[in-house]
N, C-alpha and C. Protein backbone atom coordinates (compact mmCIF):
# COMPACT_ATOMS: atom_id res chain seq x y z
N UNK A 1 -14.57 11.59 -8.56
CA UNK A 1 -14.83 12.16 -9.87
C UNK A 1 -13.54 12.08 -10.70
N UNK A 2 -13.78 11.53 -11.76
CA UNK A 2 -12.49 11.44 -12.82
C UNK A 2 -12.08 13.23 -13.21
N UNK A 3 -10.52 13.01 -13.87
CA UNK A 3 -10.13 14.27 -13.52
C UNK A 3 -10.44 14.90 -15.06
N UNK A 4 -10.90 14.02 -16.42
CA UNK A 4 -11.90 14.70 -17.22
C UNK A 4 -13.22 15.51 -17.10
N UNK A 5 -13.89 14.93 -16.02
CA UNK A 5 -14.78 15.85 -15.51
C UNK A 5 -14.84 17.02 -14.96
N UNK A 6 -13.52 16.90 -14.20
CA UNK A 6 -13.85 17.77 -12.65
C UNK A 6 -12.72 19.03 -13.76
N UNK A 7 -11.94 18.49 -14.70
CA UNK A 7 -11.83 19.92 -15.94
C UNK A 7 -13.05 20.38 -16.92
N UNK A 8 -13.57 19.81 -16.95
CA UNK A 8 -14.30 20.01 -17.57
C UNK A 8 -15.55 21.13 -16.98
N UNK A 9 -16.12 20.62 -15.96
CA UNK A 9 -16.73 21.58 -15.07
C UNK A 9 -15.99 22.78 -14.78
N UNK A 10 -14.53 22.46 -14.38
CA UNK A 10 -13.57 23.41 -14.26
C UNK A 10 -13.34 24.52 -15.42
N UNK A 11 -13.82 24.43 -16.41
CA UNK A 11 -13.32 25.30 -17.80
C UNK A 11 -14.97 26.48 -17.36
N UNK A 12 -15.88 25.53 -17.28
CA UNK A 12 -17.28 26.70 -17.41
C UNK A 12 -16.71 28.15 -16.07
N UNK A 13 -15.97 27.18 -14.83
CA UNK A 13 -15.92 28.30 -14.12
C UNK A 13 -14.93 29.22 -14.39
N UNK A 14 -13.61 29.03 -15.16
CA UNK A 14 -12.29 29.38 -15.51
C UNK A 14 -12.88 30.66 -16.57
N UNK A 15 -14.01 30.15 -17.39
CA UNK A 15 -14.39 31.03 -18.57
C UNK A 15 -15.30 31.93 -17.66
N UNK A 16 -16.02 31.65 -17.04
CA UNK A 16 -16.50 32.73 -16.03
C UNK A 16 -16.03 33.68 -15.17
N UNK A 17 -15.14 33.59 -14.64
CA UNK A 17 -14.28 34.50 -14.75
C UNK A 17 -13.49 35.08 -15.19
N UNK A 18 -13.01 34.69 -15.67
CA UNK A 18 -12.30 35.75 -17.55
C UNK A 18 -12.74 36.52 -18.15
N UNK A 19 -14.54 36.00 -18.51
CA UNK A 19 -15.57 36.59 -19.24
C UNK A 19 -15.96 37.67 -18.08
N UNK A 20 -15.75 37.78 -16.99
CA UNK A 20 -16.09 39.07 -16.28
C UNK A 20 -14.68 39.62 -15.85
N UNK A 21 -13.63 39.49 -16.47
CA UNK A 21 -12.65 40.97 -16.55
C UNK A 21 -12.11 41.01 -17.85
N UNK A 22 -12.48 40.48 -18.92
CA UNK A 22 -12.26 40.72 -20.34
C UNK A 22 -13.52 40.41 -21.18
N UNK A 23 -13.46 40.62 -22.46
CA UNK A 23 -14.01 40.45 -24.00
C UNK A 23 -14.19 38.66 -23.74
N UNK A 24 -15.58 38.19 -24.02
CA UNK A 24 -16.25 37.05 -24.24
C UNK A 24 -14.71 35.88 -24.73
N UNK A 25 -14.67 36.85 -26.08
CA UNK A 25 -13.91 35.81 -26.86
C UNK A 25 -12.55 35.57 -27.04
N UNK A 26 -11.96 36.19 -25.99
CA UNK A 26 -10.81 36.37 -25.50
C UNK A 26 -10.26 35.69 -24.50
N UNK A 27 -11.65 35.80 -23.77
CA UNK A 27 -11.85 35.18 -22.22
C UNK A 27 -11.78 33.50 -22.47
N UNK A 28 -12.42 33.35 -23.93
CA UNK A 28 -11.95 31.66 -24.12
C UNK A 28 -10.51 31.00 -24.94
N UNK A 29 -10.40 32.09 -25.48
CA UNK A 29 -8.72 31.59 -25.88
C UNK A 29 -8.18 31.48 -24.65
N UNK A 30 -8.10 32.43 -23.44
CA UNK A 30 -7.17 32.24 -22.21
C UNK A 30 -7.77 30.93 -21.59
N UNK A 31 -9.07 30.84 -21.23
CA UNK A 31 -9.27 29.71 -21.09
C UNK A 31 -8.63 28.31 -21.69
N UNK A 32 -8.50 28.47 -22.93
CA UNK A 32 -8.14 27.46 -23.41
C UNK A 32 -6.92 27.34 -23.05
N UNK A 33 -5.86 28.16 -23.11
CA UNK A 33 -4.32 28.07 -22.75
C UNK A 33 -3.97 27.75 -21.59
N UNK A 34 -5.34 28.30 -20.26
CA UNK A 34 -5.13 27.72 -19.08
C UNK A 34 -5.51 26.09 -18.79
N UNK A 35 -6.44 25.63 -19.49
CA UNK A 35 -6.49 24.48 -19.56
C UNK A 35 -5.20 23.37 -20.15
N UNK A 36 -4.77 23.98 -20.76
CA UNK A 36 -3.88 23.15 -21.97
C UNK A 36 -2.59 23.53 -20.74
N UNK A 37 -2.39 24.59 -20.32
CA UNK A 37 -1.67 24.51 -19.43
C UNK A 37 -1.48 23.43 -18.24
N UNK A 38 -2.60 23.55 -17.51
CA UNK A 38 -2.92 22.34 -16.54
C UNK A 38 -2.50 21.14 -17.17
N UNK A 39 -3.17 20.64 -18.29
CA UNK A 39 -2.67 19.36 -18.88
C UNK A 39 -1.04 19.23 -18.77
N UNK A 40 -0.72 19.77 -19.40
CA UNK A 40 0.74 20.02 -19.41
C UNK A 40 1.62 19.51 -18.68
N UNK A 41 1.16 20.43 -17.66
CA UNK A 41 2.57 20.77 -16.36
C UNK A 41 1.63 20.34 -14.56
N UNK A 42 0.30 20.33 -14.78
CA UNK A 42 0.23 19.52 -13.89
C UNK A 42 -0.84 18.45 -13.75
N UNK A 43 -0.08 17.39 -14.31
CA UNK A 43 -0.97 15.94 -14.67
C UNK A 43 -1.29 15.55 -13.16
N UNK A 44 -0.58 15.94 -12.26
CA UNK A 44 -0.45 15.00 -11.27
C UNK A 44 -1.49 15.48 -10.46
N UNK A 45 -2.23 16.43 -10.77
CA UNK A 45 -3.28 16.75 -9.58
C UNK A 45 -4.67 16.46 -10.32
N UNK A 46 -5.73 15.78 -9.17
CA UNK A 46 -6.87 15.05 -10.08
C UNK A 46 -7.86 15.35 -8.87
N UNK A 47 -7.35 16.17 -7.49
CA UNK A 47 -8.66 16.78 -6.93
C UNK A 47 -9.14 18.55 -6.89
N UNK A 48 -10.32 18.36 -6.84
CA UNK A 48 -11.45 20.10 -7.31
C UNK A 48 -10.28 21.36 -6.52
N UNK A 49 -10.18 20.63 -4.84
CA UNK A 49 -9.44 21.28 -4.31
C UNK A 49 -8.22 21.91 -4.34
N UNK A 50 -7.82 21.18 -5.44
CA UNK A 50 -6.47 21.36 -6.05
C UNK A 50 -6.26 22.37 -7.25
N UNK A 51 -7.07 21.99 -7.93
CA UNK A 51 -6.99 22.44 -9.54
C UNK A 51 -7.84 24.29 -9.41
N UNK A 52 -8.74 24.07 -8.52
CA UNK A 52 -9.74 25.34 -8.29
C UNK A 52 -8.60 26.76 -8.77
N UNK A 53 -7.90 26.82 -7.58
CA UNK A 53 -7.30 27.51 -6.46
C UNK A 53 -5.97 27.81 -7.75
N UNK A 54 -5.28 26.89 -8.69
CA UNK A 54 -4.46 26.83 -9.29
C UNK A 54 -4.85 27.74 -10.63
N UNK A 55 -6.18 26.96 -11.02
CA UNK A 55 -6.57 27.53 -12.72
C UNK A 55 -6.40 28.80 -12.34
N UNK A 56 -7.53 29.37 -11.58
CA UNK A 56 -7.75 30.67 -11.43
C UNK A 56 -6.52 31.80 -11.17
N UNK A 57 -5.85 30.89 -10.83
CA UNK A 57 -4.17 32.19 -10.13
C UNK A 57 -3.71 31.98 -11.45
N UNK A 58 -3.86 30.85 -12.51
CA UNK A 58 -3.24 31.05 -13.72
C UNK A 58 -3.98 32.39 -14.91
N UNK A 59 -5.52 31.81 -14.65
CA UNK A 59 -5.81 32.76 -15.10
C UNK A 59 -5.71 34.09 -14.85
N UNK A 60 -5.38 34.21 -13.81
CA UNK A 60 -5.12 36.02 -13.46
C UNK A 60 -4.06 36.36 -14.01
N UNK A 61 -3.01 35.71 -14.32
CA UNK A 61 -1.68 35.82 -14.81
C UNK A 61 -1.99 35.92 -16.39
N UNK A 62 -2.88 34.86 -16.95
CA UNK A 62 -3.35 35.15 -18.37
C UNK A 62 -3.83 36.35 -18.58
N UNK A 63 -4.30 37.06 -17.64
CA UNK A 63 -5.49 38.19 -17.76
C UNK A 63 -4.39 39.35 -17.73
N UNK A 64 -3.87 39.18 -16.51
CA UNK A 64 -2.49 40.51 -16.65
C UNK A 64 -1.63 40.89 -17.72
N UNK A 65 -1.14 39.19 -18.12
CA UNK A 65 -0.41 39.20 -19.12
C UNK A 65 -0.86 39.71 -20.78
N UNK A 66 -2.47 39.59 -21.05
CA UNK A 66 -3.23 39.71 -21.98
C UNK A 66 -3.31 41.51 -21.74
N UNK A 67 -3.18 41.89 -20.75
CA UNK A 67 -3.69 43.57 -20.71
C UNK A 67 -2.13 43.90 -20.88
N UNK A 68 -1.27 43.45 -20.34
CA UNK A 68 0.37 44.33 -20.70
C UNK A 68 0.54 44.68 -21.97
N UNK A 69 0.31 42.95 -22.83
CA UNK A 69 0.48 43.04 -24.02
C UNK A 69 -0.38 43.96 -24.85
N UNK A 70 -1.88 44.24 -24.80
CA UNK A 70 -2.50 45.06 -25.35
C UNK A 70 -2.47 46.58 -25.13
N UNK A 71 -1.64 46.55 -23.97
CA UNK A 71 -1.16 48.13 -23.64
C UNK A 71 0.06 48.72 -24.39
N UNK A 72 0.89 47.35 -24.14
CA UNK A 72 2.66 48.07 -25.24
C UNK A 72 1.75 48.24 -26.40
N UNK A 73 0.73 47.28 -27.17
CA UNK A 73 0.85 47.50 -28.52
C UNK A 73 0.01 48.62 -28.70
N UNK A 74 -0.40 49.37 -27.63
CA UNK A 74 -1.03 50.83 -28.18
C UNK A 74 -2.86 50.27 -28.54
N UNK A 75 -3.22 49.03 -27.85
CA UNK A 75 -4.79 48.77 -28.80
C UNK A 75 -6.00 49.22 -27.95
N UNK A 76 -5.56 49.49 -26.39
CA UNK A 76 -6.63 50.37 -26.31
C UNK A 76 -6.51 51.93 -26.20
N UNK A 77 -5.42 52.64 -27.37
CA UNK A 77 -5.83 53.85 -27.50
C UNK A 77 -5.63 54.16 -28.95
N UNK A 78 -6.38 52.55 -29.61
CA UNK A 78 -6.40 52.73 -30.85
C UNK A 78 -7.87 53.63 -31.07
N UNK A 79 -8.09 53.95 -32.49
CA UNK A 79 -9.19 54.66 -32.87
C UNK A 79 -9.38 53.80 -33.67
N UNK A 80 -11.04 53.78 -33.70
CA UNK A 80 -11.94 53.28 -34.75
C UNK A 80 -11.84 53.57 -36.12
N UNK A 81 -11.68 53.24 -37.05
CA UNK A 81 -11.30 53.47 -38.57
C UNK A 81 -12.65 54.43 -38.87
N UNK A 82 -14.02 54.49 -38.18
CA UNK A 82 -15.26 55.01 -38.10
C UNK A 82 -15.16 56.46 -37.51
N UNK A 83 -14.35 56.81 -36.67
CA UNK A 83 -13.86 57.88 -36.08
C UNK A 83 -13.04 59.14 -36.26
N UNK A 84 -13.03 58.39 -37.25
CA UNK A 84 -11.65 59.25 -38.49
C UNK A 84 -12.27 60.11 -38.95
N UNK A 85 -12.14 61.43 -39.47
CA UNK A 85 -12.70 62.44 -40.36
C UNK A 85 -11.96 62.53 -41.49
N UNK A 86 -12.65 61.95 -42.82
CA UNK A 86 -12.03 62.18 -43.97
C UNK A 86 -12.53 63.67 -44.86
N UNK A 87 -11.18 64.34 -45.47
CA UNK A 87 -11.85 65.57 -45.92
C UNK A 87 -12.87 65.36 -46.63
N UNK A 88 -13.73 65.95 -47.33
CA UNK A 88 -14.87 65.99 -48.08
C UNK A 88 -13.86 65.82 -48.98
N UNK A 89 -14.28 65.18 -50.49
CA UNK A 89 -13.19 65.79 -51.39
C UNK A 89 -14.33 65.71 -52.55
N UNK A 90 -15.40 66.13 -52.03
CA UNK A 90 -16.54 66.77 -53.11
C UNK A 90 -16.79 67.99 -52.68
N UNK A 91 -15.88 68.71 -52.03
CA UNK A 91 -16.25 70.00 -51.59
C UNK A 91 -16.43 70.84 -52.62
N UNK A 92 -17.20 72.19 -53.00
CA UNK A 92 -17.11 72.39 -53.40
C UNK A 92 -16.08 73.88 -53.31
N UNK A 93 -15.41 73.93 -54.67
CA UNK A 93 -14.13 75.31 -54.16
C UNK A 93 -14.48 76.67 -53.92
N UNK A 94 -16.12 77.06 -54.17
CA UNK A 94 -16.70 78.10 -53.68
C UNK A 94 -16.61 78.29 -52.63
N UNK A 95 -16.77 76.82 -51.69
CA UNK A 95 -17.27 76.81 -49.96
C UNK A 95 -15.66 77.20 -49.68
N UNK A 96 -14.72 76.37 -50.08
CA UNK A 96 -13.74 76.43 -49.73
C UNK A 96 -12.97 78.14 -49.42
N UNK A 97 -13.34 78.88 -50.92
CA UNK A 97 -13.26 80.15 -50.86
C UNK A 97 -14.01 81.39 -49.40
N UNK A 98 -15.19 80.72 -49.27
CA UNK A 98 -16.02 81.16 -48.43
C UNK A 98 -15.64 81.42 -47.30
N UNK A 99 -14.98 79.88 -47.31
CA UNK A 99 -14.56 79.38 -45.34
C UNK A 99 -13.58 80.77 -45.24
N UNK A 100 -12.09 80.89 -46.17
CA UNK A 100 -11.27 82.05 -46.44
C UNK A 100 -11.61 82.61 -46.18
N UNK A 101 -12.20 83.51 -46.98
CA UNK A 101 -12.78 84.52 -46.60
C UNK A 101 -13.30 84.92 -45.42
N UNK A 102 -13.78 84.18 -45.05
CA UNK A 102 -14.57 84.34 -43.96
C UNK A 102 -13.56 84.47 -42.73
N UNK A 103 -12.36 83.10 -42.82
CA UNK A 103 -11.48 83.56 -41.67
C UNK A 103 -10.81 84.32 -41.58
N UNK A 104 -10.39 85.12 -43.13
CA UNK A 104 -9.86 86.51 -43.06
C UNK A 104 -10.52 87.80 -42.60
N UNK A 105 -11.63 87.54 -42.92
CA UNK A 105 -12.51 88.65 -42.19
C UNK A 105 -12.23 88.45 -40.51
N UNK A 106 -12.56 87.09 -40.10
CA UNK A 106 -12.63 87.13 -38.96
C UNK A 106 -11.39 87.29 -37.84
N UNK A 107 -10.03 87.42 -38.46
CA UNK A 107 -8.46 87.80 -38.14
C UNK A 107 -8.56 89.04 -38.38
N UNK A 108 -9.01 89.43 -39.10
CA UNK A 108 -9.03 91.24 -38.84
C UNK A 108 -9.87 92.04 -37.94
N UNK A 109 -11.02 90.86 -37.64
CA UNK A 109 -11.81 91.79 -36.85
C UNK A 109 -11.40 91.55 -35.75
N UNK A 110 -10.90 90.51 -35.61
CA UNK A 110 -10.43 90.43 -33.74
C UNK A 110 -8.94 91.04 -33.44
N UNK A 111 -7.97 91.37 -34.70
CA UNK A 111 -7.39 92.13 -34.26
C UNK A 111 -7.18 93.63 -34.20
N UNK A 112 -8.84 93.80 -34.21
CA UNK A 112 -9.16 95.29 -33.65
C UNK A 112 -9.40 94.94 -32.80
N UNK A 113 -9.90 94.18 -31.92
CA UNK A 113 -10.85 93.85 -30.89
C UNK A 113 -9.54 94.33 -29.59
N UNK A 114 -9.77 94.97 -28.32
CA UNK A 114 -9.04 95.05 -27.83
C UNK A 114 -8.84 94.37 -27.38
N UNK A 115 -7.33 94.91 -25.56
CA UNK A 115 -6.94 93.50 -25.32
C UNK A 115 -7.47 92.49 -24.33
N UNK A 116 -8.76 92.75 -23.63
CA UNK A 116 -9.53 91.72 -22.81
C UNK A 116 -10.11 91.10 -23.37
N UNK A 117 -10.96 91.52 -24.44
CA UNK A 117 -11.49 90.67 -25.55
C UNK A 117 -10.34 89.99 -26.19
N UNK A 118 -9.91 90.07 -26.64
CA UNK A 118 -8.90 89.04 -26.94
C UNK A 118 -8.33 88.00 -25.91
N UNK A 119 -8.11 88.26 -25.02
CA UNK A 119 -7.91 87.75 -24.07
C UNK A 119 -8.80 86.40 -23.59
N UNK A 120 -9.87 87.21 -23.62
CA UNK A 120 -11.76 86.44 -23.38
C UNK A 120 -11.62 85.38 -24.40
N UNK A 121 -11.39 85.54 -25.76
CA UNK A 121 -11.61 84.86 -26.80
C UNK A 121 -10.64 83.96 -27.16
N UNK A 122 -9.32 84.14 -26.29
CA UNK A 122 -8.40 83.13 -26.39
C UNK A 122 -8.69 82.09 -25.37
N UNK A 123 -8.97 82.24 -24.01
CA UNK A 123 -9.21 81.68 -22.97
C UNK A 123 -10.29 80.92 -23.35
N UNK A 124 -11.59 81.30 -23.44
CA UNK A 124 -12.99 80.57 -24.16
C UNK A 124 -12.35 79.19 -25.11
N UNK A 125 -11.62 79.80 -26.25
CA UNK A 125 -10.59 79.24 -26.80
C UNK A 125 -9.79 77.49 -26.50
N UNK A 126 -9.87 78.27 -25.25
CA UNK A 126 -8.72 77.01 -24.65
C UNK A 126 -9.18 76.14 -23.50
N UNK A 127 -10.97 76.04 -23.66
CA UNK A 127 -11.96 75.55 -22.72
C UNK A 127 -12.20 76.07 -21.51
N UNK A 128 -11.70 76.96 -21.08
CA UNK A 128 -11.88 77.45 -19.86
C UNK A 128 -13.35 77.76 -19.54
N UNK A 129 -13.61 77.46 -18.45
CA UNK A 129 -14.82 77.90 -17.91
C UNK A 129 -15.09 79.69 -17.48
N UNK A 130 -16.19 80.29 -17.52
CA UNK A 130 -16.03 81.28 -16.83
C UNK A 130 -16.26 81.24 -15.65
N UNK A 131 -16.29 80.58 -14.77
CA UNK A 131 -15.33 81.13 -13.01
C UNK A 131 -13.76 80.79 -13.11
N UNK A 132 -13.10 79.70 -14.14
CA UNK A 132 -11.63 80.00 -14.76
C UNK A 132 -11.40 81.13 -15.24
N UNK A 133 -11.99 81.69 -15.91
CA UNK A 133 -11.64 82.34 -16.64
C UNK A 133 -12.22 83.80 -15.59
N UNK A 134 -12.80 83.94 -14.76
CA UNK A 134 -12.74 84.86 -13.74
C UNK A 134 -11.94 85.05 -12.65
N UNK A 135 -11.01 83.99 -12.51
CA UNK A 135 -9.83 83.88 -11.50
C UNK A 135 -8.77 84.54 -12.33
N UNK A 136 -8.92 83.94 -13.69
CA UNK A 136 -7.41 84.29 -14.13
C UNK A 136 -7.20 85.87 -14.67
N UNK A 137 -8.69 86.49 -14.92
CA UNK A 137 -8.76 88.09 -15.53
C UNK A 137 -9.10 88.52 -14.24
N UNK A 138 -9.24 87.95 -13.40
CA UNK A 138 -9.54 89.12 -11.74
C UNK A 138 -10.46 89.96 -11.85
N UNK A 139 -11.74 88.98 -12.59
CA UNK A 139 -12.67 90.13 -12.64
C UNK A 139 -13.15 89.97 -10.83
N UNK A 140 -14.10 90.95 -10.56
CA UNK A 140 -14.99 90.62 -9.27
C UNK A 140 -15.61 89.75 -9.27
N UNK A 141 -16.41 89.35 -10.17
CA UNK A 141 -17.83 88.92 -9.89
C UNK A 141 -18.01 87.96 -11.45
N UNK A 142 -18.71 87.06 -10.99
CA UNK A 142 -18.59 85.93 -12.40
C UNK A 142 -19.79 86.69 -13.58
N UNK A 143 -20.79 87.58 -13.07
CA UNK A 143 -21.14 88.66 -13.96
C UNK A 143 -20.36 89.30 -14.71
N UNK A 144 -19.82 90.15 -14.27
CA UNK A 144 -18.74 90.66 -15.04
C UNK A 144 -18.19 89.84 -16.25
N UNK A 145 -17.51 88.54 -16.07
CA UNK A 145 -17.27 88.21 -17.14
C UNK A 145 -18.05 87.69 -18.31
N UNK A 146 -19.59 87.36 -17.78
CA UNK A 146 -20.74 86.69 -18.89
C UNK A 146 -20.65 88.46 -19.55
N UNK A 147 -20.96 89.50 -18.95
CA UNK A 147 -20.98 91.23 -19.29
C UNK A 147 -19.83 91.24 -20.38
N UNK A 148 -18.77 91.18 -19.90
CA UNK A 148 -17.19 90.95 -20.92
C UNK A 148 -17.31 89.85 -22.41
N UNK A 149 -18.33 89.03 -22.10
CA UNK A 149 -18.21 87.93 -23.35
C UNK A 149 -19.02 88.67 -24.35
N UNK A 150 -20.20 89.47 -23.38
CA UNK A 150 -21.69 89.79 -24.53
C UNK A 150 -20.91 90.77 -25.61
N UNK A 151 -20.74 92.02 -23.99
CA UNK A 151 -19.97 92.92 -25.05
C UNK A 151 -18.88 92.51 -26.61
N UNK A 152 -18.12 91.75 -25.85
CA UNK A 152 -16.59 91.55 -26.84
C UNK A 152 -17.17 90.80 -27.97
N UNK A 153 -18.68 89.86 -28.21
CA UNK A 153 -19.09 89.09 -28.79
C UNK A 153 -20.11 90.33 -29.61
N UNK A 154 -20.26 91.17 -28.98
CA UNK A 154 -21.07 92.27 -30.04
C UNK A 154 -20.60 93.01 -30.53
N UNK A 155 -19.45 93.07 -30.43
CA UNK A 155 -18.38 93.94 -30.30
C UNK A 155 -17.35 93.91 -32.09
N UNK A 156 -16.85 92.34 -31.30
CA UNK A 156 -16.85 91.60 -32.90
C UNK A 156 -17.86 91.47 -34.32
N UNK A 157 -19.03 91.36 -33.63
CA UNK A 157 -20.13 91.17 -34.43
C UNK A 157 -20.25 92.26 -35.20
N UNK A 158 -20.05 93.67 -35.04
CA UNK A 158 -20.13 94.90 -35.52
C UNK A 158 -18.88 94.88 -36.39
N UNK A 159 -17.23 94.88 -36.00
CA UNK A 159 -16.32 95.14 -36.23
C UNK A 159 -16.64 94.01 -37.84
N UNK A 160 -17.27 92.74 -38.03
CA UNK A 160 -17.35 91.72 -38.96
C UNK A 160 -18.37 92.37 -39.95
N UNK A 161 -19.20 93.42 -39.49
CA UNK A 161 -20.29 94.14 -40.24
C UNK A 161 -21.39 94.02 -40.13
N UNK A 162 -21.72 93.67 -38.65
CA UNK A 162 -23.23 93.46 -38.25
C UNK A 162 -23.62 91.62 -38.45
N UNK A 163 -22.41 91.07 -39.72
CA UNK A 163 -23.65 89.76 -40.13
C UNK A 163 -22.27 88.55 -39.79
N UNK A 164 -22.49 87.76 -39.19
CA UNK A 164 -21.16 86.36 -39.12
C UNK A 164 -21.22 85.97 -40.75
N UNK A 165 -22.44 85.86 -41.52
CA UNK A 165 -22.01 85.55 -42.80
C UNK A 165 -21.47 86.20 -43.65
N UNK A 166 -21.22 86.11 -44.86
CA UNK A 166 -20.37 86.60 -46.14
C UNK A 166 -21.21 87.93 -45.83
N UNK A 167 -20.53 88.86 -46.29
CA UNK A 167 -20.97 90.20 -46.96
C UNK A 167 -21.28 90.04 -48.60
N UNK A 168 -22.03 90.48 -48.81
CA UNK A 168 -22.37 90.61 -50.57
C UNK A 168 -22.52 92.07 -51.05
């Protein structure tokens, strides 16, 4: 078999494996560089047995080398431009007033709230689970602390004036 062929056949399998540890179209630029490589630097080999065993260790090196580089440059812990939260900036300044309000109400009422509830509401806060959050307050019993949330959560609810919304 001429050694146009036996590359040629050689590229479908080179892209086949590329295309199963990277992006389609990525997987054929390296392809291509591994090919153009072979040309290159080794003219002198023109059997399957030869070239197989070679592309492929090149390509792994393309593949490593393709993930280093996309790691220094930070691109897979880029964010989607779609992912972004832009402020509203049709808000309106009533709501805006509202939200205020509202979180001022809600800083005063929790700092009546005593100090397990507070406690509860910082932890909740900071994702904790409640059997976390039952190791770290030493309650007994993981009851106890669902008992500790209702209360401190009705607790607040009263101290805010019975309603989470605006007062009028």
């Amino acid at each position: 078999m001429e050694r146009d062929a036996i590359l040629a056949r050689l590229r479908e399998r080179i892209l086949a494996f590329a295309a199963s540890h990277i992006a389609k179209d990525v997987a054929e630029d390296l392809t291509q560089e591994a090919l153009l490589l072979l040309e290159e630097k080794y003219p002198h080999l023109d059997r399957v047995e030869d070239l197989l065993p070679l592309s492929l260790k090149i390509m792994r090196f393309k593949i490593v080398s393709y993930r280093r580089k996309t790691a220094r440059r930070g691109e897979y812990t880029a964010v989607s431009v779609a992912d972004i939260a832009l402020p509203d900036l049709e808000s309106n300044p009533a709501d805006q007033v509202e939200r205020k309000e509202m979180l001022d109400r809600l800083t005063k009422a929790v700092a009546q709230l005593g100090d397990r509830c507070r406690e509860l509401i910082r932890l909740k806060l900071q994702g904790k689970t409640f059997p976390e959050i039952q190791k770290i307050m030493g309650a007994g019993a993981l009851n106890t602390v669902y008992t500790w949330d209702y209360r401190c959560r009705q607790n607040l609810l009263d101290l805010m004036g019975g309603n989470w919304e605006r007062t009028r």
